[in-house]
Protein backbone atom coordinates (compact mmCIF):
# COMPACT_ATOMS: atom_id res chain seq x y z
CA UNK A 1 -18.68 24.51 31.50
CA UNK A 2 -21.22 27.01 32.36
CA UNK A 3 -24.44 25.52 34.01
CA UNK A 4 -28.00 27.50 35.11
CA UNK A 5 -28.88 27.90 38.75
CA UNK A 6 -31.57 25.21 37.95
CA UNK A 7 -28.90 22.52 36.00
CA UNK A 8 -26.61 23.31 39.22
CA UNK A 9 -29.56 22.44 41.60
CA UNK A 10 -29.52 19.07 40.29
CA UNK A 11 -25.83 18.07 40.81
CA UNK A 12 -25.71 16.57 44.46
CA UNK A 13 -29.20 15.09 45.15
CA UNK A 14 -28.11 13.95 48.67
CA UNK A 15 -27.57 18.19 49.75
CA UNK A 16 -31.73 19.14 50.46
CA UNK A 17 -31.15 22.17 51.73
CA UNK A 18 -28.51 23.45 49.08
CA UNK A 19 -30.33 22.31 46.07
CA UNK A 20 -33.91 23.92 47.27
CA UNK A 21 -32.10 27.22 47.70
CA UNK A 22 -30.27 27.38 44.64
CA UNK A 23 -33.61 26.30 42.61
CA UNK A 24 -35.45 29.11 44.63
CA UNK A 25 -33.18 31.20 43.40
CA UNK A 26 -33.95 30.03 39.57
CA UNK A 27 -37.65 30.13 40.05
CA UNK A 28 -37.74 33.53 41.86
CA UNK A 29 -36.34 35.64 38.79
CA UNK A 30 -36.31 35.61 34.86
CA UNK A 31 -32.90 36.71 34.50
CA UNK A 32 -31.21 34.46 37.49
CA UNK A 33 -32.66 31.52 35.94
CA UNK A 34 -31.25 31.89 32.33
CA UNK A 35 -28.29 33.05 33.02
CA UNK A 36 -25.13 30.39 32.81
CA UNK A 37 -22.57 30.63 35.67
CA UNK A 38 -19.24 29.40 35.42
CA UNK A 39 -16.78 28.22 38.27
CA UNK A 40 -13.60 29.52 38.49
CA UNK A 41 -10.82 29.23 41.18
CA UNK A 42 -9.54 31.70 43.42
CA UNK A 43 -11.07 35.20 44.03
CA UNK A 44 -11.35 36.40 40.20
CA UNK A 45 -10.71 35.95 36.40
CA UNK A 46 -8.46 37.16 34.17
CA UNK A 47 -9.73 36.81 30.14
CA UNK A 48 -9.40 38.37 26.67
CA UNK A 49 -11.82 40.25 25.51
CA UNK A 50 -11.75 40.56 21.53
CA UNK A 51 -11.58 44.42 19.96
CA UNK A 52 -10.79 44.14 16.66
CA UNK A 53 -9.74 41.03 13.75
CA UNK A 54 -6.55 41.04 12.06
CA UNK A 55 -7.35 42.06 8.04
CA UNK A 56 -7.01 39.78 5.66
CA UNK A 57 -6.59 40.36 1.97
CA UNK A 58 -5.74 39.28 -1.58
CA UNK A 59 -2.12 39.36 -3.24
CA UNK A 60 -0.14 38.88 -6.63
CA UNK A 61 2.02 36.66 -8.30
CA UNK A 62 5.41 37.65 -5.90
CA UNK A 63 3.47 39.67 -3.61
CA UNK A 64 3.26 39.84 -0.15
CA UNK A 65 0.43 39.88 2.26
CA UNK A 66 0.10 43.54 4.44
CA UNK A 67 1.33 42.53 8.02
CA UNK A 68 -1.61 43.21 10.26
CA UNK A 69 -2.60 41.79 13.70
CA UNK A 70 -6.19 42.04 16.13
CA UNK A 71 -6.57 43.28 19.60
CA UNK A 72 -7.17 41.55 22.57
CA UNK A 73 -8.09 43.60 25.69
CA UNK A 74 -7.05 42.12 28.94
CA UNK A 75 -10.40 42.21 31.29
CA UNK A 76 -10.41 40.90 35.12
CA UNK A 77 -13.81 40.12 37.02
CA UNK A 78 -13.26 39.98 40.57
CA UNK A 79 -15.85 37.89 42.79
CA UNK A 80 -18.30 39.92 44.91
CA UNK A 81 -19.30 38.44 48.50
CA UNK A 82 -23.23 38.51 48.62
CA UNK A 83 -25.58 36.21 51.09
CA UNK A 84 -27.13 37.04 54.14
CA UNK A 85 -28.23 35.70 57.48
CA UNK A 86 -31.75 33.75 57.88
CA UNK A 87 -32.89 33.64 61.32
CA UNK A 88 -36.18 32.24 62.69
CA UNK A 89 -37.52 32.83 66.58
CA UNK A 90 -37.42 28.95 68.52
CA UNK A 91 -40.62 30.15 69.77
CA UNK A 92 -42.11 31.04 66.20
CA UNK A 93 -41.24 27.54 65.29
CA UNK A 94 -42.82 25.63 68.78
CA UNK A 95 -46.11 27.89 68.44
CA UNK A 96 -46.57 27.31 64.30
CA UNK A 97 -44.56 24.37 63.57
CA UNK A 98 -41.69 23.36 61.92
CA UNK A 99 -43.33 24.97 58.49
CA UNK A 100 -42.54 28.79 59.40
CA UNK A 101 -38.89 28.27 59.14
CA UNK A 102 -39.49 27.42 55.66
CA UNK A 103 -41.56 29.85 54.94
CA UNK A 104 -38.95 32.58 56.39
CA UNK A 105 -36.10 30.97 54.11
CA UNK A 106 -38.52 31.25 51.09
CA UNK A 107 -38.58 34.53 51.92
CA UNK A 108 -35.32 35.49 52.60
CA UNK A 109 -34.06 33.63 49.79
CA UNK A 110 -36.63 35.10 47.24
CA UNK A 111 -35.45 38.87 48.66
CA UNK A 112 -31.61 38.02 47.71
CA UNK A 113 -32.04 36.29 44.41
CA UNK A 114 -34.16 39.72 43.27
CA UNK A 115 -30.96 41.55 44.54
CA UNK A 116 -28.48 40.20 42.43
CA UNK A 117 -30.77 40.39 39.77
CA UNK A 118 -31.04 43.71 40.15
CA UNK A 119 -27.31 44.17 40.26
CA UNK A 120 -26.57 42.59 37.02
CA UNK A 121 -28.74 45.02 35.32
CA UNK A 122 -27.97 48.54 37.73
CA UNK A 123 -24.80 47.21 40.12
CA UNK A 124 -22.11 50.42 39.77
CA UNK A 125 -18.83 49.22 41.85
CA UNK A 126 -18.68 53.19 41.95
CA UNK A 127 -21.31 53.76 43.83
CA UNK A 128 -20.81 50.78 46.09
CA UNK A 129 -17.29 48.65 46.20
CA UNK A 130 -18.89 45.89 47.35
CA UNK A 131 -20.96 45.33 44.63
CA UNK A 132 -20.41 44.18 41.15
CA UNK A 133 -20.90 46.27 37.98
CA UNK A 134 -24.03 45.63 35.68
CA UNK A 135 -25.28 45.90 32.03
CA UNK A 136 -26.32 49.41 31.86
CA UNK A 137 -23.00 50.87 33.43
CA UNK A 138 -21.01 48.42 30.74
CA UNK A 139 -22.13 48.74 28.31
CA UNK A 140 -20.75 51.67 26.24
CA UNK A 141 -19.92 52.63 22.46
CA UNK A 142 -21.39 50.90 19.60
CA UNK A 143 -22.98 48.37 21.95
CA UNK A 144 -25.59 51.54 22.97
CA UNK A 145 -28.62 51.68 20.33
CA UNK A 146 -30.54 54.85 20.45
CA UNK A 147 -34.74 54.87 20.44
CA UNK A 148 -35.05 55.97 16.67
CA UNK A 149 -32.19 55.28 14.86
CA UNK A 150 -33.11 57.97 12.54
CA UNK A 151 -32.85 60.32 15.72
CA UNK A 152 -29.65 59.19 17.35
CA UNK A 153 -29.39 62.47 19.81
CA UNK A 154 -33.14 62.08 20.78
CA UNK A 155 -35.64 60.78 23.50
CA UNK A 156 -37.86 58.80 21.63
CA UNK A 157 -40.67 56.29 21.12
CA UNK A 158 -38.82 52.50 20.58
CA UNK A 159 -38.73 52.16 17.11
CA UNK A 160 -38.89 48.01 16.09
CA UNK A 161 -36.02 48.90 13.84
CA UNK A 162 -33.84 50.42 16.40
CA UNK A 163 -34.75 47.35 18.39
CA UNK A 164 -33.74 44.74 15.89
CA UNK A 165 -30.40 46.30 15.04
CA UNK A 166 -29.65 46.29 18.31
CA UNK A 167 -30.13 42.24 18.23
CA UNK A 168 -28.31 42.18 15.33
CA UNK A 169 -25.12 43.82 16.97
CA UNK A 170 -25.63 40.92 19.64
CA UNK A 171 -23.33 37.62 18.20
CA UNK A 172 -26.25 34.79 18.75
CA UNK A 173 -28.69 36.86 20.46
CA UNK A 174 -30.20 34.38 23.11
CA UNK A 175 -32.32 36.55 25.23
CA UNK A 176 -34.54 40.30 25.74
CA UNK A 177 -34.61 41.63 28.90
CA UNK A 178 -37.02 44.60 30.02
CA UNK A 179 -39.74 45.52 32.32
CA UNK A 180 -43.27 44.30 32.58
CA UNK A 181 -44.22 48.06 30.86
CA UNK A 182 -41.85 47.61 28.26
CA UNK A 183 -43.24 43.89 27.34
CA UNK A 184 -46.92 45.21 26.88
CA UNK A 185 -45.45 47.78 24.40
CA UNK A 186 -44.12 45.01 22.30
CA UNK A 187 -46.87 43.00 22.35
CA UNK A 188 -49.22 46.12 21.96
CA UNK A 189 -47.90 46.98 19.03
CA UNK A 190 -48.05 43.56 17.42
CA UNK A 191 -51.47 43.51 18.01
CA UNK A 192 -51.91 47.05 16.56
CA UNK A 193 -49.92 45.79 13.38
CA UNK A 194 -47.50 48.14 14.00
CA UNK A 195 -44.40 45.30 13.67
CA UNK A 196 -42.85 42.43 15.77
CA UNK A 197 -43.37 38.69 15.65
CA UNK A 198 -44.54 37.56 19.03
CA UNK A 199 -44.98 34.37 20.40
CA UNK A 200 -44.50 32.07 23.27
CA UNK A 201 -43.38 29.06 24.53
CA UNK A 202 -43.16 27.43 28.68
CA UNK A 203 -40.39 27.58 30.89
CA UNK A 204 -38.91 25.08 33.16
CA UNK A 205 -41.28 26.03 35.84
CA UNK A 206 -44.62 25.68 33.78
CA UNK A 207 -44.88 29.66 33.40
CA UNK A 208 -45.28 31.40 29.91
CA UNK A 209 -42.55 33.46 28.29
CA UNK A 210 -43.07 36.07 25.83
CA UNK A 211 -41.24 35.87 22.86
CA UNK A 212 -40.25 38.53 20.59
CA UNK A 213 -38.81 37.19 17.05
CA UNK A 214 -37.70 33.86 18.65
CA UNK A 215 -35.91 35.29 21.61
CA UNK A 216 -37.58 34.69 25.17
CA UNK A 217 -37.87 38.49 27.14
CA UNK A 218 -36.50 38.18 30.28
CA UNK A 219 -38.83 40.21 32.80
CA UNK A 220 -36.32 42.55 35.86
CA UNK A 221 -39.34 43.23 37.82
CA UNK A 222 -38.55 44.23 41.45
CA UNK A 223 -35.49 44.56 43.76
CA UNK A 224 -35.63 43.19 47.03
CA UNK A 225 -36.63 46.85 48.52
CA UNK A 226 -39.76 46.48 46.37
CA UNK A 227 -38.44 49.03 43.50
CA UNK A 228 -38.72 48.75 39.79
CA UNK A 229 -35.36 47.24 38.60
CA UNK A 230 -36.23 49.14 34.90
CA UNK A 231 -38.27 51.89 35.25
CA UNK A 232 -38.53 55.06 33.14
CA UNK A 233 -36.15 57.01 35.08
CA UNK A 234 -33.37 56.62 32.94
CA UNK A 235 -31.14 59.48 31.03
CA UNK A 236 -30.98 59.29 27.36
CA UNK A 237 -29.17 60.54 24.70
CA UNK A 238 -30.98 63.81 25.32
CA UNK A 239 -30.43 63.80 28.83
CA UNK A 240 -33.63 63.56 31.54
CA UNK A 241 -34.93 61.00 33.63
CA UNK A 242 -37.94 59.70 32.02
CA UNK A 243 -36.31 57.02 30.10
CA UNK A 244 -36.30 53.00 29.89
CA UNK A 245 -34.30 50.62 27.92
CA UNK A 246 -34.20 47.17 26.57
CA UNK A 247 -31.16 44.99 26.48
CA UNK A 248 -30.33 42.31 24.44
CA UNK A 249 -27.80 39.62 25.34
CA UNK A 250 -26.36 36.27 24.69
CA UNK A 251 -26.21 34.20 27.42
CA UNK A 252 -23.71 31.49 27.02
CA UNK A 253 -20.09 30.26 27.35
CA UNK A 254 -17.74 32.47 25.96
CA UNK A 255 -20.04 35.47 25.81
CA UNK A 256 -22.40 36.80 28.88
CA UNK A 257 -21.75 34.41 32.49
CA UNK A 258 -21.85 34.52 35.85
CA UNK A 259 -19.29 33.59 37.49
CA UNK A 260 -18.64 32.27 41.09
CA UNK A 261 -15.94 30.41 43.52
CA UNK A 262 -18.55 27.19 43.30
CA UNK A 263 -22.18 26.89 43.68
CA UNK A 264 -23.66 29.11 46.86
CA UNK A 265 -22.76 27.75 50.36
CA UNK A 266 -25.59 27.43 52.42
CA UNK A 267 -25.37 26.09 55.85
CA UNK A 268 -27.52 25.54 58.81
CA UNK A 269 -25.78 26.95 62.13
CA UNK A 270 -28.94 25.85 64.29
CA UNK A 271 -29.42 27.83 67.36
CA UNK A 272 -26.71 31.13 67.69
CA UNK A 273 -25.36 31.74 71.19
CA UNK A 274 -26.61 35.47 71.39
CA UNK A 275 -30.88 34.87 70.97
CA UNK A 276 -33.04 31.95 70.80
CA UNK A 277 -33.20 31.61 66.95
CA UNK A 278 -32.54 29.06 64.61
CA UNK A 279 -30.13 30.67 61.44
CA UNK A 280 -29.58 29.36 58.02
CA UNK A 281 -26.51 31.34 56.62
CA UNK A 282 -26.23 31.61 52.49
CA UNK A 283 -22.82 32.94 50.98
CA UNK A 284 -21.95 33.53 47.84
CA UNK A 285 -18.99 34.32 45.60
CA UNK A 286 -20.42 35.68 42.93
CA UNK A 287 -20.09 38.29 39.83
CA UNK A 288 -20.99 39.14 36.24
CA UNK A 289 -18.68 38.26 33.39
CA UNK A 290 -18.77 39.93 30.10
CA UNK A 291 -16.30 37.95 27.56
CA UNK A 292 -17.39 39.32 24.28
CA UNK A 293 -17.49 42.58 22.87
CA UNK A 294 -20.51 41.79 20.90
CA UNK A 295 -22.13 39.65 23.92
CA UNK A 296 -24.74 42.23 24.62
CA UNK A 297 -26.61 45.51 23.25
CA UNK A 298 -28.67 48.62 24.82
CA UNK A 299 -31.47 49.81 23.62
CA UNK A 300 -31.87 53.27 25.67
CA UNK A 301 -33.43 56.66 25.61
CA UNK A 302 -37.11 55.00 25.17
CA UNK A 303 -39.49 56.95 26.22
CA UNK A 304 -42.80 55.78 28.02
CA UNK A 305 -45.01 55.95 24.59
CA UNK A 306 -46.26 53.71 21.97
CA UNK A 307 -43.84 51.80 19.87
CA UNK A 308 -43.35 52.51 15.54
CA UNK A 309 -42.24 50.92 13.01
């Protein structure tokens, strides 16, 4: 069973250390906290991936039925290493107290969690092996909803109709994610009557989520290198660089995961033979698992304008 960072951070109350990281992780970004991962042994998984349904059909008195089977399409995820090294100066730590070591580790872990974030929405294995492949370079085909609808080829203002046939091609549609920019479109144009219900509700760390026709948005704000995750520097269907896009997903068993060898090591090595600093090392076997063909949607080629109808 699939469980959330936070749900995971709960599970051996006796490991300090462990459980604050992995709920730093949670509380540092929208996407890592929402997101279900699953264990799974060895160094990857192998699953089916559902293309098409056998037809059914009606028949006569002495008939027979027309022979048809579906499609499966054999996928494999393979497990990405991620972590990194937390080191703190001994003499940091006797001049400002026990406290700064914290602090660092906040930091440090705050700067990875908005990495993999980033990943699962830009990661391209092409561009770097190491690294796991994200939403916008998977998903492909029907999955990708243009702007207007009405202008499929086109760079265009979202249209709210393009947007909700896009969560209609999603099978239980759990979760929006865009940018900051993106949200104060939405919720601009609700307040200009233009369309959208929004709302909004708390998450588990007391902070308010926007809601767009039930679904919480998910917010990919900044990498670790201080970039915009989803900024309008996108192609779209009419090629440029001035684009953004909103995807829509369901995150759940079965559908849109994580996945990773068990819940992130992290271990304290104390002081390292080659300086005076204390290091706190946090590895991580970790990918992104798409199980569904209808398990998420792209809305691209959105230009950086007011939302219609």
């Amino acid at each position: 069973m699939a469980l959330t960072l936070l749900e995971a951070s709960k599970l051996n109350p006796g490991e300090v250390l462990r459980n604050s990281v992995i709920k730093m992780f949670a509380e540092n970004s929208d996407i890592l906290a929402a997101i279900p991962f699953d264990d799974i042994p060895g160094g990857s998984l192998s699953y089916n991936v559902e293309g098409k349904l056998p037809s059914v059909g009606f028949r006569g008195f002495n008939e027979g039925y027309q022979e048809s089977t579906g499609i499966i399409n054999p996928a494999t995820e393979t497990l990405r290493i991620a972590g990194g090294d937390m080191d703190v100066d001994l003499a940091l730590i006797k001049t400002r107290g026990e406290g700064v070591r914290a602090t660092h580790e906040a930091m440090k872990v705050k700067a990875f969690s908005l990495k993999i974030a980033s990943k699962i929405i830009n990661g391209d294995s092409q561009v770097n092996p190491r690294e796991f492949d994200g939403l916008r370079v998977r998903i492909v085909g029907d999955q990708l909803v243009p702007a207007n609808l009405t202008a499929p080829n086109a760079n265009s203002p979202l249209s709210l109709e393009a947007l909700d046939a896009a969560i209609d091609k999603v099978d239980g549609a759990t979760h929006l994610i865009m940018s900051k920019a993106m949200r104060r479109k939405l919720t601009a144009a609700a307040r200009a009557g233009v369309g959208g219900d929004i709302t909004y509700t708390v998450d588990d760390f007391g902070r308010r989520v926007t809601m767009y026709n039930d679904l919480p948005i998910l917010i990919a704000d900044y990498d670790d290198e201080g970039q915009e995750i989803m900024p309008f520097n996108e192609a779209g269907p009419a090629g440029g660089d001035d684009c953004g896009s909103i995807y829509v997903v369901n995150l759940s068993d079965g559908y849109l995961t994580g996945i990773q060898n068990g819940v992130m090591d992290v271990r304290d090595l104390g002081e390292v033979d080659d300086k005076p600093v204390l290091r706190t090392r946090v590895d991580w076997l970790v990918s992104l698992c798409v199980m569904h063909g209808r398990a998420a949607a792209r809305v691209w080629g959105i230009t950086n304008a007011t939302p219609t109808a």
